[in-house]
PDB file of N, CA and C in Angstrom:
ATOM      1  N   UNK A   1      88.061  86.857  82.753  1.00  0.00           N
ATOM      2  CA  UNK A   1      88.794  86.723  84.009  1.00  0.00           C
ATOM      3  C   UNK A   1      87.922  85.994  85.024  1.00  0.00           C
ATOM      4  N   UNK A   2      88.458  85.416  85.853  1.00  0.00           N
ATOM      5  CA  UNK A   2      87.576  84.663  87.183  1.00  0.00           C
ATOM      6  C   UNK A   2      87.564  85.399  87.812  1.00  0.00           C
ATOM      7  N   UNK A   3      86.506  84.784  89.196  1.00  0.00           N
ATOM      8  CA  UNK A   3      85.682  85.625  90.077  1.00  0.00           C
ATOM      9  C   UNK A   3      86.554  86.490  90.737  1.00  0.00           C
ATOM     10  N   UNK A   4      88.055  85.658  91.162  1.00  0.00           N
ATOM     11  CA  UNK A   4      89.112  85.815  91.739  1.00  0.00           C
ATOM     12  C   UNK A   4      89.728  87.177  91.152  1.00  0.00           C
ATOM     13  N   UNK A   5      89.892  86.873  90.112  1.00  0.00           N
ATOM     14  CA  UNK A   5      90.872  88.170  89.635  1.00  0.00           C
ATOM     15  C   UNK A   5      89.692  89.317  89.680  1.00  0.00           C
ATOM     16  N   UNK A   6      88.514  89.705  89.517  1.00  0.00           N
ATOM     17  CA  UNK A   6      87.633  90.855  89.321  1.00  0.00           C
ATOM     18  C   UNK A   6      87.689  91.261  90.654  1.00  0.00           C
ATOM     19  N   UNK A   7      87.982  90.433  91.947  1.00  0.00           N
ATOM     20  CA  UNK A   7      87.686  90.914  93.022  1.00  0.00           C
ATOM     21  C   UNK A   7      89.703  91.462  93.325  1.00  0.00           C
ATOM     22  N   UNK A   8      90.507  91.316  92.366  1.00  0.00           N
ATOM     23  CA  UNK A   8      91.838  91.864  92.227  1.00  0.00           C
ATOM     24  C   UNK A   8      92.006  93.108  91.671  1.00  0.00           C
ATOM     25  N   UNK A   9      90.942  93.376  90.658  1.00  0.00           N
ATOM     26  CA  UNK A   9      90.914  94.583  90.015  1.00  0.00           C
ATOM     27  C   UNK A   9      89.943  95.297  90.982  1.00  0.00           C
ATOM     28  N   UNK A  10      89.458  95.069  91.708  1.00  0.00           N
ATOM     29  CA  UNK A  10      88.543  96.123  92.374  1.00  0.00           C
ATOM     30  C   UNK A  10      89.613  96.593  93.353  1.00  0.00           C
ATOM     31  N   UNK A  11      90.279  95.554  94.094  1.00  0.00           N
ATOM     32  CA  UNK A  11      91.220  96.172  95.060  1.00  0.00           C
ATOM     33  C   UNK A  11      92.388  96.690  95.100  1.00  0.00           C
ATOM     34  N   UNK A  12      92.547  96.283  93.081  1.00  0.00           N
ATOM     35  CA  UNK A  12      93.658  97.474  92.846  1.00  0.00           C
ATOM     36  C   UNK A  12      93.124  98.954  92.724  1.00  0.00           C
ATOM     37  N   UNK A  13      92.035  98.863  92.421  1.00  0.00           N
ATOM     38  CA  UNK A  13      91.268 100.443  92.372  1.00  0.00           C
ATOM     39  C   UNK A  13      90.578 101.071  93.415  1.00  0.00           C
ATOM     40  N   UNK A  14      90.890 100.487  94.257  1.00  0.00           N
ATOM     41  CA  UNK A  14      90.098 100.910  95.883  1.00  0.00           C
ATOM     42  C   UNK A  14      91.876 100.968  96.680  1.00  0.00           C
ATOM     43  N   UNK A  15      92.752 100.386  96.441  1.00  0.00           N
ATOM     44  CA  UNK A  15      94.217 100.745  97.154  1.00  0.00           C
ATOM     45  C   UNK A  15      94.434 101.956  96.535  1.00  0.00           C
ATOM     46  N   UNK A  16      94.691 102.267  95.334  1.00  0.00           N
ATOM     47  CA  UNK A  16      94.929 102.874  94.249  1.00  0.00           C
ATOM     48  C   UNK A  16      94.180 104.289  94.678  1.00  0.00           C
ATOM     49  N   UNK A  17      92.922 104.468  94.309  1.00  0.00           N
ATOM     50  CA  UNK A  17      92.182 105.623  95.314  1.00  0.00           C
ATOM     51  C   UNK A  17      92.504 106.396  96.662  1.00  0.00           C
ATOM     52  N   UNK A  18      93.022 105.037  97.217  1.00  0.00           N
ATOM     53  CA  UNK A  18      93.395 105.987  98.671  1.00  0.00           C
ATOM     54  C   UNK A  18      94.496 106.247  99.111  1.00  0.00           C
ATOM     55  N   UNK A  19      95.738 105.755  98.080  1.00  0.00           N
ATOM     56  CA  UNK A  19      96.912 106.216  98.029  1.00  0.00           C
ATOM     57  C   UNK A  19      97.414 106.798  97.272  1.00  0.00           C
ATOM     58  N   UNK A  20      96.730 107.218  96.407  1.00  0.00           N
ATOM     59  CA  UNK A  20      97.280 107.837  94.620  1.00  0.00           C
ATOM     60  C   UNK A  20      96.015 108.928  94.369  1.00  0.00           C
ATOM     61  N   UNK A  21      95.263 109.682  95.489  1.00  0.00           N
ATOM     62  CA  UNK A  21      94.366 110.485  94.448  1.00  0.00           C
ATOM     63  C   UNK A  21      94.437 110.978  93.140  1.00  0.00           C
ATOM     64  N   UNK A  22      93.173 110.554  92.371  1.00  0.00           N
ATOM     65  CA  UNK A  22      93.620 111.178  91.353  1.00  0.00           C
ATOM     66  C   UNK A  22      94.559 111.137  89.834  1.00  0.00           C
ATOM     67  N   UNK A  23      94.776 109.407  90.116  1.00  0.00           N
ATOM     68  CA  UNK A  23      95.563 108.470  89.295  1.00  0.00           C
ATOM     69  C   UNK A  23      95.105 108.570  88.257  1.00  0.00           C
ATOM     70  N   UNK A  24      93.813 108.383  88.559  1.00  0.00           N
ATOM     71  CA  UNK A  24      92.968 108.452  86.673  1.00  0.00           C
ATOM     72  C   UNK A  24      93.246 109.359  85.986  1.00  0.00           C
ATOM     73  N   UNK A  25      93.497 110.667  86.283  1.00  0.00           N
ATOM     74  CA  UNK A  25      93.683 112.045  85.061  1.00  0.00           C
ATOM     75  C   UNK A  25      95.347 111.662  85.304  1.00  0.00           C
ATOM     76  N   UNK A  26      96.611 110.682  85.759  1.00  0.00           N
ATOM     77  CA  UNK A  26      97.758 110.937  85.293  1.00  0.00           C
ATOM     78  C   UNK A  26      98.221 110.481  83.780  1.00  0.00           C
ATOM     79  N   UNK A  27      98.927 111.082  83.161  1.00  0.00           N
ATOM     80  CA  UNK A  27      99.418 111.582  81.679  1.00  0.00           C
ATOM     81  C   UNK A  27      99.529 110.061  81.377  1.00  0.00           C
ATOM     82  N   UNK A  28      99.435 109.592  80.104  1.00  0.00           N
ATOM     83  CA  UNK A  28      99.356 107.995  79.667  1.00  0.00           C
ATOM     84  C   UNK A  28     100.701 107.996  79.717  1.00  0.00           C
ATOM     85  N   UNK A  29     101.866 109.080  79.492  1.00  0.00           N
ATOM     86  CA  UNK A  29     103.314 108.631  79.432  1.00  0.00           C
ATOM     87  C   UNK A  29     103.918 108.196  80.865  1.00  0.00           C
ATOM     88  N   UNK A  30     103.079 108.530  82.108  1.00  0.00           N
ATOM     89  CA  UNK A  30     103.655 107.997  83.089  1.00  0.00           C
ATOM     90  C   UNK A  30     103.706 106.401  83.508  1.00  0.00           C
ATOM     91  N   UNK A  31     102.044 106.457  83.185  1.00  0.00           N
ATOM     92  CA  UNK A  31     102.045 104.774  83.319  1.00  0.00           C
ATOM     93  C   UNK A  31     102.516 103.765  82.391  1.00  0.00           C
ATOM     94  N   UNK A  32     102.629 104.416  80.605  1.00  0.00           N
ATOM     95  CA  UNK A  32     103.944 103.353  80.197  1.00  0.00           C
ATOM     96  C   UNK A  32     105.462 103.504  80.723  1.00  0.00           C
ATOM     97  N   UNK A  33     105.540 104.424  81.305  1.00  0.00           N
ATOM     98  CA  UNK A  33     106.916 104.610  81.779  1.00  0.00           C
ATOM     99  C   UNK A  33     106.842 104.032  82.861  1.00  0.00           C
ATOM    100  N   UNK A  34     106.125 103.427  84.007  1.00  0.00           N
ATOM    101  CA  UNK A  34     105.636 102.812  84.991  1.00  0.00           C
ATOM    102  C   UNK A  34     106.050 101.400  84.473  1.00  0.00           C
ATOM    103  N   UNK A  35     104.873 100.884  83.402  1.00  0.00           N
ATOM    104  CA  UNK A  35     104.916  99.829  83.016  1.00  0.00           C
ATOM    105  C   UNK A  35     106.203  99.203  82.182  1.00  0.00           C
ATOM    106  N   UNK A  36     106.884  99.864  81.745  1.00  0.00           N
ATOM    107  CA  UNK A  36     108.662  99.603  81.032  1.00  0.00           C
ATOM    108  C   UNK A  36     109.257  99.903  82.075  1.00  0.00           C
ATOM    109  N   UNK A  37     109.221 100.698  83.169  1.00  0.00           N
ATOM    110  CA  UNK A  37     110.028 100.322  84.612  1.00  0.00           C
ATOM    111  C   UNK A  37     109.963  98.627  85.249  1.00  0.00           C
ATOM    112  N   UNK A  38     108.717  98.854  85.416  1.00  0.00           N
ATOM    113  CA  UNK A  38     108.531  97.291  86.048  1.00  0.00           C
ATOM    114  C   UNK A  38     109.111  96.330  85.454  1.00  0.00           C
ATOM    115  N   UNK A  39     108.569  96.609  84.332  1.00  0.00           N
ATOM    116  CA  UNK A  39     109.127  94.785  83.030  1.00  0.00           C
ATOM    117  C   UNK A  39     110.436  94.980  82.585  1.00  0.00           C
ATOM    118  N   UNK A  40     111.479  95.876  82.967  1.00  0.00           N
ATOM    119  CA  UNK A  40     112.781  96.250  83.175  1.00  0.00           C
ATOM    120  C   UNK A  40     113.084  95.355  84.389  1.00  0.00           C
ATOM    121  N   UNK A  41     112.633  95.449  85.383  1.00  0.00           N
ATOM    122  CA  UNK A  41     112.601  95.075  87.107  1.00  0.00           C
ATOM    123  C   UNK A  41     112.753  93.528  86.931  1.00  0.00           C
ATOM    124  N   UNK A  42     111.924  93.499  85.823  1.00  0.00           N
ATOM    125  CA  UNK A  42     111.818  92.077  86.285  1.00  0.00           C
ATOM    126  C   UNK A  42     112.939  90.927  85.149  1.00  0.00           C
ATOM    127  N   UNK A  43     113.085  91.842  84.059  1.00  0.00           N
ATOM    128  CA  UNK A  43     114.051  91.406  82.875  1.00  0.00           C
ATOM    129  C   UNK A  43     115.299  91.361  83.976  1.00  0.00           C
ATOM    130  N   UNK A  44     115.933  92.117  84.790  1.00  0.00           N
ATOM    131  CA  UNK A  44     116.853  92.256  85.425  1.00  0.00           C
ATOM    132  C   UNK A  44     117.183  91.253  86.433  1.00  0.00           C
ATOM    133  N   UNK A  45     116.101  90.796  87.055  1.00  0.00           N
ATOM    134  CA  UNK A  45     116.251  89.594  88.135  1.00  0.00           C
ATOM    135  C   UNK A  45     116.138  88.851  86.996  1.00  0.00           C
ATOM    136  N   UNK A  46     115.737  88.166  86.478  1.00  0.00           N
ATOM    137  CA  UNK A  46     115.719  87.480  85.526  1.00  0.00           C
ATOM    138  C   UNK A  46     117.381  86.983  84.723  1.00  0.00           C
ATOM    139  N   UNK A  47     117.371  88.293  84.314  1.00  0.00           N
ATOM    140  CA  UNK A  47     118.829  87.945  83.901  1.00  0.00           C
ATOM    141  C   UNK A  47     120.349  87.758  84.751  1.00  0.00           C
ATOM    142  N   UNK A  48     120.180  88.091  86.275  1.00  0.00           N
ATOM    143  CA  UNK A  48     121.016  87.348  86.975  1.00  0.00           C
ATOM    144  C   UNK A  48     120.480  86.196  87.694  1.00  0.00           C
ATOM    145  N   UNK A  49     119.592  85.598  87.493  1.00  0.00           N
ATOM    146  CA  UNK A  49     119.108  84.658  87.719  1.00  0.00           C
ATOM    147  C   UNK A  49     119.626  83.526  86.602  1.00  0.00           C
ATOM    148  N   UNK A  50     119.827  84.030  85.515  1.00  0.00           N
ATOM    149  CA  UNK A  50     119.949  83.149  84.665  1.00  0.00           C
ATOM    150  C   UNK A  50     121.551  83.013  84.535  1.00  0.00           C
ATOM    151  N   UNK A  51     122.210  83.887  84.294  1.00  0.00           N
ATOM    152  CA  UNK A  51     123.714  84.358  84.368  1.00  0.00           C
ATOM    153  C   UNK A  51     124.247  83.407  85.383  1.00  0.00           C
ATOM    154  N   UNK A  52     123.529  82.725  86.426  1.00  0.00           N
ATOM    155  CA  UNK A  52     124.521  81.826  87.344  1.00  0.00           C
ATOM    156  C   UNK A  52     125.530  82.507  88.425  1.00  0.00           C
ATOM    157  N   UNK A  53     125.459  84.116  87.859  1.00  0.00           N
ATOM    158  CA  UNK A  53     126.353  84.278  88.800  1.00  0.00           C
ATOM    159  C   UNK A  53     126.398  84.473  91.001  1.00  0.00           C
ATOM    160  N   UNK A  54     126.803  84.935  91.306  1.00  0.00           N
ATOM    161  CA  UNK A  54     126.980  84.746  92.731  1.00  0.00           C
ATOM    162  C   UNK A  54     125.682  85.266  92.825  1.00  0.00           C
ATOM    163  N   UNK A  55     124.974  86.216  92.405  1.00  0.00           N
ATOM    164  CA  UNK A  55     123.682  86.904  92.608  1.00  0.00           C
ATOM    165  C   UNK A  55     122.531  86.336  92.679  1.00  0.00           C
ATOM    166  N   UNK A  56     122.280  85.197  91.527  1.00  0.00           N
ATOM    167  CA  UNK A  56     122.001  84.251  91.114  1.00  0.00           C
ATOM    168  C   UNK A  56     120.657  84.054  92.177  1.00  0.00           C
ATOM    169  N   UNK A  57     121.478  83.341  92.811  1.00  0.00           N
ATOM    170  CA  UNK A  57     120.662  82.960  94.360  1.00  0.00           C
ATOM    171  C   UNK A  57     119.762  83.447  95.256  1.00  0.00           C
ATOM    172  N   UNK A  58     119.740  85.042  94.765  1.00  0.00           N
ATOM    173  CA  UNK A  58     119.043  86.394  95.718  1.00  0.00           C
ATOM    174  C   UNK A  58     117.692  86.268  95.105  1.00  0.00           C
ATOM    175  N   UNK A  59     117.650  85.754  93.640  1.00  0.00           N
ATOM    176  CA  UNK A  59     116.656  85.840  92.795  1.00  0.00           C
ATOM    177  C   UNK A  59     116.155  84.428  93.117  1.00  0.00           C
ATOM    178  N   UNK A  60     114.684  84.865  93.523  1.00  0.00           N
ATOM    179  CA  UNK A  60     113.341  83.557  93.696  1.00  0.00           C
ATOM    180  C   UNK A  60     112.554  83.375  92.703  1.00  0.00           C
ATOM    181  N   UNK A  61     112.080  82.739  93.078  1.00  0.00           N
ATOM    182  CA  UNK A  61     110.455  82.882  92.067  1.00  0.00           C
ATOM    183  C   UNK A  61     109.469  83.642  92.721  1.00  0.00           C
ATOM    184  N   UNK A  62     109.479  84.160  93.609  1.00  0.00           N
ATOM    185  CA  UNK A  62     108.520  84.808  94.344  1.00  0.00           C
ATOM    186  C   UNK A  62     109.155  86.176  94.010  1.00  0.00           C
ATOM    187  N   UNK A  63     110.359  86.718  93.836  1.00  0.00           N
ATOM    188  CA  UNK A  63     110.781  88.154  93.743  1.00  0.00           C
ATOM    189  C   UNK A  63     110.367  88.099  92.001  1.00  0.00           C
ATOM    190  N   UNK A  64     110.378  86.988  91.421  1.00  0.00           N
ATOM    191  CA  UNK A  64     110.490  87.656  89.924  1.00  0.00           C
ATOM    192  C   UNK A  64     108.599  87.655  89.883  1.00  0.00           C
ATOM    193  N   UNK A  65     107.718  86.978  90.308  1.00  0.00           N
ATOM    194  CA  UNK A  65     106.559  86.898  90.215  1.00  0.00           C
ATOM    195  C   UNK A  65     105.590  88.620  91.057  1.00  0.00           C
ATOM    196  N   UNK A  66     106.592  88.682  92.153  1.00  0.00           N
ATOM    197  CA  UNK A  66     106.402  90.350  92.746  1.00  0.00           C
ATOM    198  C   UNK A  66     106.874  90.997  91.790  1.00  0.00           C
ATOM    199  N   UNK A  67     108.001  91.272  91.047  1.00  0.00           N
ATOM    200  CA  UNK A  67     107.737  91.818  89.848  1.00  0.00           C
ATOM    201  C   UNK A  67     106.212  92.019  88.631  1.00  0.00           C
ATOM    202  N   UNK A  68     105.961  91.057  88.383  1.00  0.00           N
ATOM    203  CA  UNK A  68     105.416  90.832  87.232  1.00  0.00           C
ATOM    204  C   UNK A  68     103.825  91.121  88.552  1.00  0.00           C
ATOM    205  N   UNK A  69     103.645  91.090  89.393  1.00  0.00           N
ATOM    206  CA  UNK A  69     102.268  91.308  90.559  1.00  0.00           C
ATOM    207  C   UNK A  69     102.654  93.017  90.268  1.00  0.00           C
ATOM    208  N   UNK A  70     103.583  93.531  89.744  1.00  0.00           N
ATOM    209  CA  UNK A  70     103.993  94.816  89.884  1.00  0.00           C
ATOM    210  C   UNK A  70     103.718  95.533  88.284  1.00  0.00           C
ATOM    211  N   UNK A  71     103.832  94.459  87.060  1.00  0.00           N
ATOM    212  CA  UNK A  71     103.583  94.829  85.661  1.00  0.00           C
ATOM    213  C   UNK A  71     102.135  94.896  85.540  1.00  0.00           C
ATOM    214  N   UNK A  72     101.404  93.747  86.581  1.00  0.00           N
ATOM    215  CA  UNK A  72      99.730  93.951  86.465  1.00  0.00           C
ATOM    216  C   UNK A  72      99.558  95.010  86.760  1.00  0.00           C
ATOM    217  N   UNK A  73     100.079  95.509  88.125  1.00  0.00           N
ATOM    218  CA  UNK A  73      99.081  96.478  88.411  1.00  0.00           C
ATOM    219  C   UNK A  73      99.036  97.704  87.849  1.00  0.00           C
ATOM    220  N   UNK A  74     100.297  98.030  87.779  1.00  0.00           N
ATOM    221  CA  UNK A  74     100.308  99.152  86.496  1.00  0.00           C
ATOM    222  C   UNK A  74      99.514  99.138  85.038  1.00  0.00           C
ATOM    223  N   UNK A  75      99.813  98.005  84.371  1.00  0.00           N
ATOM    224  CA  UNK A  75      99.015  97.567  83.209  1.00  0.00           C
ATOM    225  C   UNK A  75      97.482  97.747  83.812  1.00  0.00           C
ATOM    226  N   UNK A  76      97.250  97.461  84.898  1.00  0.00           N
ATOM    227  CA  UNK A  76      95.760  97.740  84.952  1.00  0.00           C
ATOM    228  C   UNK A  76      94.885  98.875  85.242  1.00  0.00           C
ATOM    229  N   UNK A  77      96.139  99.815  85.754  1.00  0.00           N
ATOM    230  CA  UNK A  77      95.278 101.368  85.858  1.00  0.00           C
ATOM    231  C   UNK A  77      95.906 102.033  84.399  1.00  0.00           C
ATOM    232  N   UNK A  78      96.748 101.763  83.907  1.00  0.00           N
ATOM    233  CA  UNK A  78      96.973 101.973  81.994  1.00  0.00           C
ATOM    234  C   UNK A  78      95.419 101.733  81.714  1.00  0.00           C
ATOM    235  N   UNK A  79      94.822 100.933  81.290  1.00  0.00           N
ATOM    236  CA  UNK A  79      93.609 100.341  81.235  1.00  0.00           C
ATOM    237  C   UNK A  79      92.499 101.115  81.778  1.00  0.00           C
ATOM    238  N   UNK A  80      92.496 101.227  82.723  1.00  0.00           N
ATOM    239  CA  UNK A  80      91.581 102.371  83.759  1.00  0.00           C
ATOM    240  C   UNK A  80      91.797 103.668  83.375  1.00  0.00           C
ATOM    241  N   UNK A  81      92.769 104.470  82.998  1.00  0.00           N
ATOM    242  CA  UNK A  81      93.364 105.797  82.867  1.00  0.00           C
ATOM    243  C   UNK A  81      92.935 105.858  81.499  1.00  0.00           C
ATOM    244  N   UNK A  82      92.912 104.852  80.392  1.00  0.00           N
ATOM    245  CA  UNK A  82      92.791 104.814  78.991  1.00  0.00           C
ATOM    246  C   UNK A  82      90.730 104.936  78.829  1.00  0.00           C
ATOM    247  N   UNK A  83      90.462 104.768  80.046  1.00  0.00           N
ATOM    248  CA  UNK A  83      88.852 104.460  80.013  1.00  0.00           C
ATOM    249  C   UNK A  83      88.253 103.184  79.630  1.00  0.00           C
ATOM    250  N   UNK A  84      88.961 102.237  79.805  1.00  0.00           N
ATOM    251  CA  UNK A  84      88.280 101.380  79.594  1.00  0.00           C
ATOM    252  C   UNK A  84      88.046 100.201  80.742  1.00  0.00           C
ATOM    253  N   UNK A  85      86.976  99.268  81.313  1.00  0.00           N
ATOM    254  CA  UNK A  85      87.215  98.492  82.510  1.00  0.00           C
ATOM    255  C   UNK A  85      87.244  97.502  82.180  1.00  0.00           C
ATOM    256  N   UNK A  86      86.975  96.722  83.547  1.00  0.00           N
ATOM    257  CA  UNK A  86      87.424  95.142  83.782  1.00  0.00           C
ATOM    258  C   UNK A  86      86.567  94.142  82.638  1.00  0.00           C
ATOM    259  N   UNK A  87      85.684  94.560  82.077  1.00  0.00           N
ATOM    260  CA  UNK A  87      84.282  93.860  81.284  1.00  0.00           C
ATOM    261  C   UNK A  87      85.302  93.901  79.784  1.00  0.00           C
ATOM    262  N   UNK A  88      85.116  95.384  79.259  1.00  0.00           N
ATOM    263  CA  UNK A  88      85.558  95.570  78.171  1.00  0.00           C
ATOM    264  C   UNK A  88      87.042  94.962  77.671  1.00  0.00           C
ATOM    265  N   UNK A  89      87.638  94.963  78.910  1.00  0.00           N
ATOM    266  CA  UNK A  89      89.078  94.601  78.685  1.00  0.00           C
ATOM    267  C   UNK A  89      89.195  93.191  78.702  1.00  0.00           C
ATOM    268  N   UNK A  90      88.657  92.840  79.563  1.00  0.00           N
ATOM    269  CA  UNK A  90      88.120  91.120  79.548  1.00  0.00           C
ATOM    270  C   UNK A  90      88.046  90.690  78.183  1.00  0.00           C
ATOM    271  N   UNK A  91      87.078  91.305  77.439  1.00  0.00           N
ATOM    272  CA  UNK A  91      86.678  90.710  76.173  1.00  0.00           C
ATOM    273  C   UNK A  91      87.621  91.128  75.156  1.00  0.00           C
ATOM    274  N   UNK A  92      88.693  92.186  75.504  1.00  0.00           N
ATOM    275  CA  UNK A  92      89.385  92.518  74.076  1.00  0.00           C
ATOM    276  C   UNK A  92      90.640  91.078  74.442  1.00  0.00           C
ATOM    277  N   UNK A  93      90.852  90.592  75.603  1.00  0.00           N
ATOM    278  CA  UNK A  93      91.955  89.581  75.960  1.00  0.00           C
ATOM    279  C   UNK A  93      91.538  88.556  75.166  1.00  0.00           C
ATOM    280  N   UNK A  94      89.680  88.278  75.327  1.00  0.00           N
ATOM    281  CA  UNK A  94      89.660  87.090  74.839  1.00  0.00           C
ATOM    282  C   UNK A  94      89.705  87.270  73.087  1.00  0.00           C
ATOM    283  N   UNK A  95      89.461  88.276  73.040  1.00  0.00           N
ATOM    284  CA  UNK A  95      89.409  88.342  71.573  1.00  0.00           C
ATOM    285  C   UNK A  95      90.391  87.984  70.935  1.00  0.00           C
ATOM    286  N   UNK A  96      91.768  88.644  71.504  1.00  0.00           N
ATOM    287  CA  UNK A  96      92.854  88.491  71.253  1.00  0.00           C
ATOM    288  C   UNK A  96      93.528  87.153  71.309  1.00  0.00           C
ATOM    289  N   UNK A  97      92.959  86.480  72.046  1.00  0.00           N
ATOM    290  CA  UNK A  97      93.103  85.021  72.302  1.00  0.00           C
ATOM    291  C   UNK A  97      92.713  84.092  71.383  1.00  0.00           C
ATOM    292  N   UNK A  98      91.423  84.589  70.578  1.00  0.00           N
ATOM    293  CA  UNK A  98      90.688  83.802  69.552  1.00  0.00           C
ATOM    294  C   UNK A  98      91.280  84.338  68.329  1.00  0.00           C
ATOM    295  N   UNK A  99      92.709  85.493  68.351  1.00  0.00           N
ATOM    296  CA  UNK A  99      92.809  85.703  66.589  1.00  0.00           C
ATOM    297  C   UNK A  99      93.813  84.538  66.896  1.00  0.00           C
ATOM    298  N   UNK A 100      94.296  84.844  67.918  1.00  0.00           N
ATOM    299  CA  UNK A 100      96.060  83.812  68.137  1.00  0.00           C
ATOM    300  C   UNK A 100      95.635  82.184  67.946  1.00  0.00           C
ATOM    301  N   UNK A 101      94.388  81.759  68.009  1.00  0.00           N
ATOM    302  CA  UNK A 101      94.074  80.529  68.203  1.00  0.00           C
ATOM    303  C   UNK A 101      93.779  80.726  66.824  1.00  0.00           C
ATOM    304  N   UNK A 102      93.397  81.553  66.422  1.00  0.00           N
ATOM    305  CA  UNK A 102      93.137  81.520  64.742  1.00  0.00           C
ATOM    306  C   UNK A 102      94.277  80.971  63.628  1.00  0.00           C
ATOM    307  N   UNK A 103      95.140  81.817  64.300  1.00  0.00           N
ATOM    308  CA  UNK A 103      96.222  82.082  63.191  1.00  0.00           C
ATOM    309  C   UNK A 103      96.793  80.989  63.205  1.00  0.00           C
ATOM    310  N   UNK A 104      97.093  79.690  64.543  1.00  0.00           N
ATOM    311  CA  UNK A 104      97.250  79.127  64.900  1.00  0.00           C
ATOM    312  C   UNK A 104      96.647  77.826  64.135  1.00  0.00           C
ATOM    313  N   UNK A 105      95.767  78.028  63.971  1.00  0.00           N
ATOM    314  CA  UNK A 105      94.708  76.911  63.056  1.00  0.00           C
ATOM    315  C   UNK A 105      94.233  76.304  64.046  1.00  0.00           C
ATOM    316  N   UNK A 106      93.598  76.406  65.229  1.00  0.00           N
ATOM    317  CA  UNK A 106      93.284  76.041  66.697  1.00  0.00           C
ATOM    318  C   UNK A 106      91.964  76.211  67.090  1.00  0.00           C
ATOM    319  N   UNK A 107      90.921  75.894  67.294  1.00  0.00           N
ATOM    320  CA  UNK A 107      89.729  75.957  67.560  1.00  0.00           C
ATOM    321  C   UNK A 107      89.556  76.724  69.136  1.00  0.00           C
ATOM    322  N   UNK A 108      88.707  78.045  69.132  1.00  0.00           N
ATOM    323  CA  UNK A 108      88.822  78.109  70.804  1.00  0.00           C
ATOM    324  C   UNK A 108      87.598  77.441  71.319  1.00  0.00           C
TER     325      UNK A 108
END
């Protein structure tokens, strides 16, 4: 991740602290249920966005991207709550990045 985003994960965990005591010991079923809320949220604008219909129009790119600013942050105290941080998780992305470039026949 860049300098940018580490200084995103700190201030999701310093907001997070002073509005959520105590987030870290909540049950792993809340925050996938958190995280399939959100990416629901955002499948939904999405799909009247696409549908054309009169609604259509209400939906931005900025409401579907506040969505998905809404799948990070959850996904990232999942991550935090699971014990693992910004370093470790960093490297399982890239890892994950280098099987897909693998399978791919793709050099990273």
């Amino acid at each position: 991740m860049e300098a940018g985003m580490d200084a995103v994960w700190d201030e999701v965990n310093q907001v997070s602290d002073s509005t959520f005591p105590g987030w870290r010991s909540v049950h792993l079923l809340y925050w996938s249920t958190a995280i399939a809320g959100e990416v629901g949220e955002f499948c939904n604008l999405a799909k009247k966005r696409e549908e054309g219909g009169s609604r259509a129009a209400e939906v931005t790119k900025d409401s579907l991207v506040e969505e998905l600013a809404d799948v990070y942050i959850y996904l990232q105290k999942t991550v935090e709550c699971l014990g693992t941080g910004r370093s470790e998780f960093s490297a399982m992305v890239r890892a994950k990045l280098a099987k897909i470039q693998s399978r791919q026949g793709l050099n990273g």
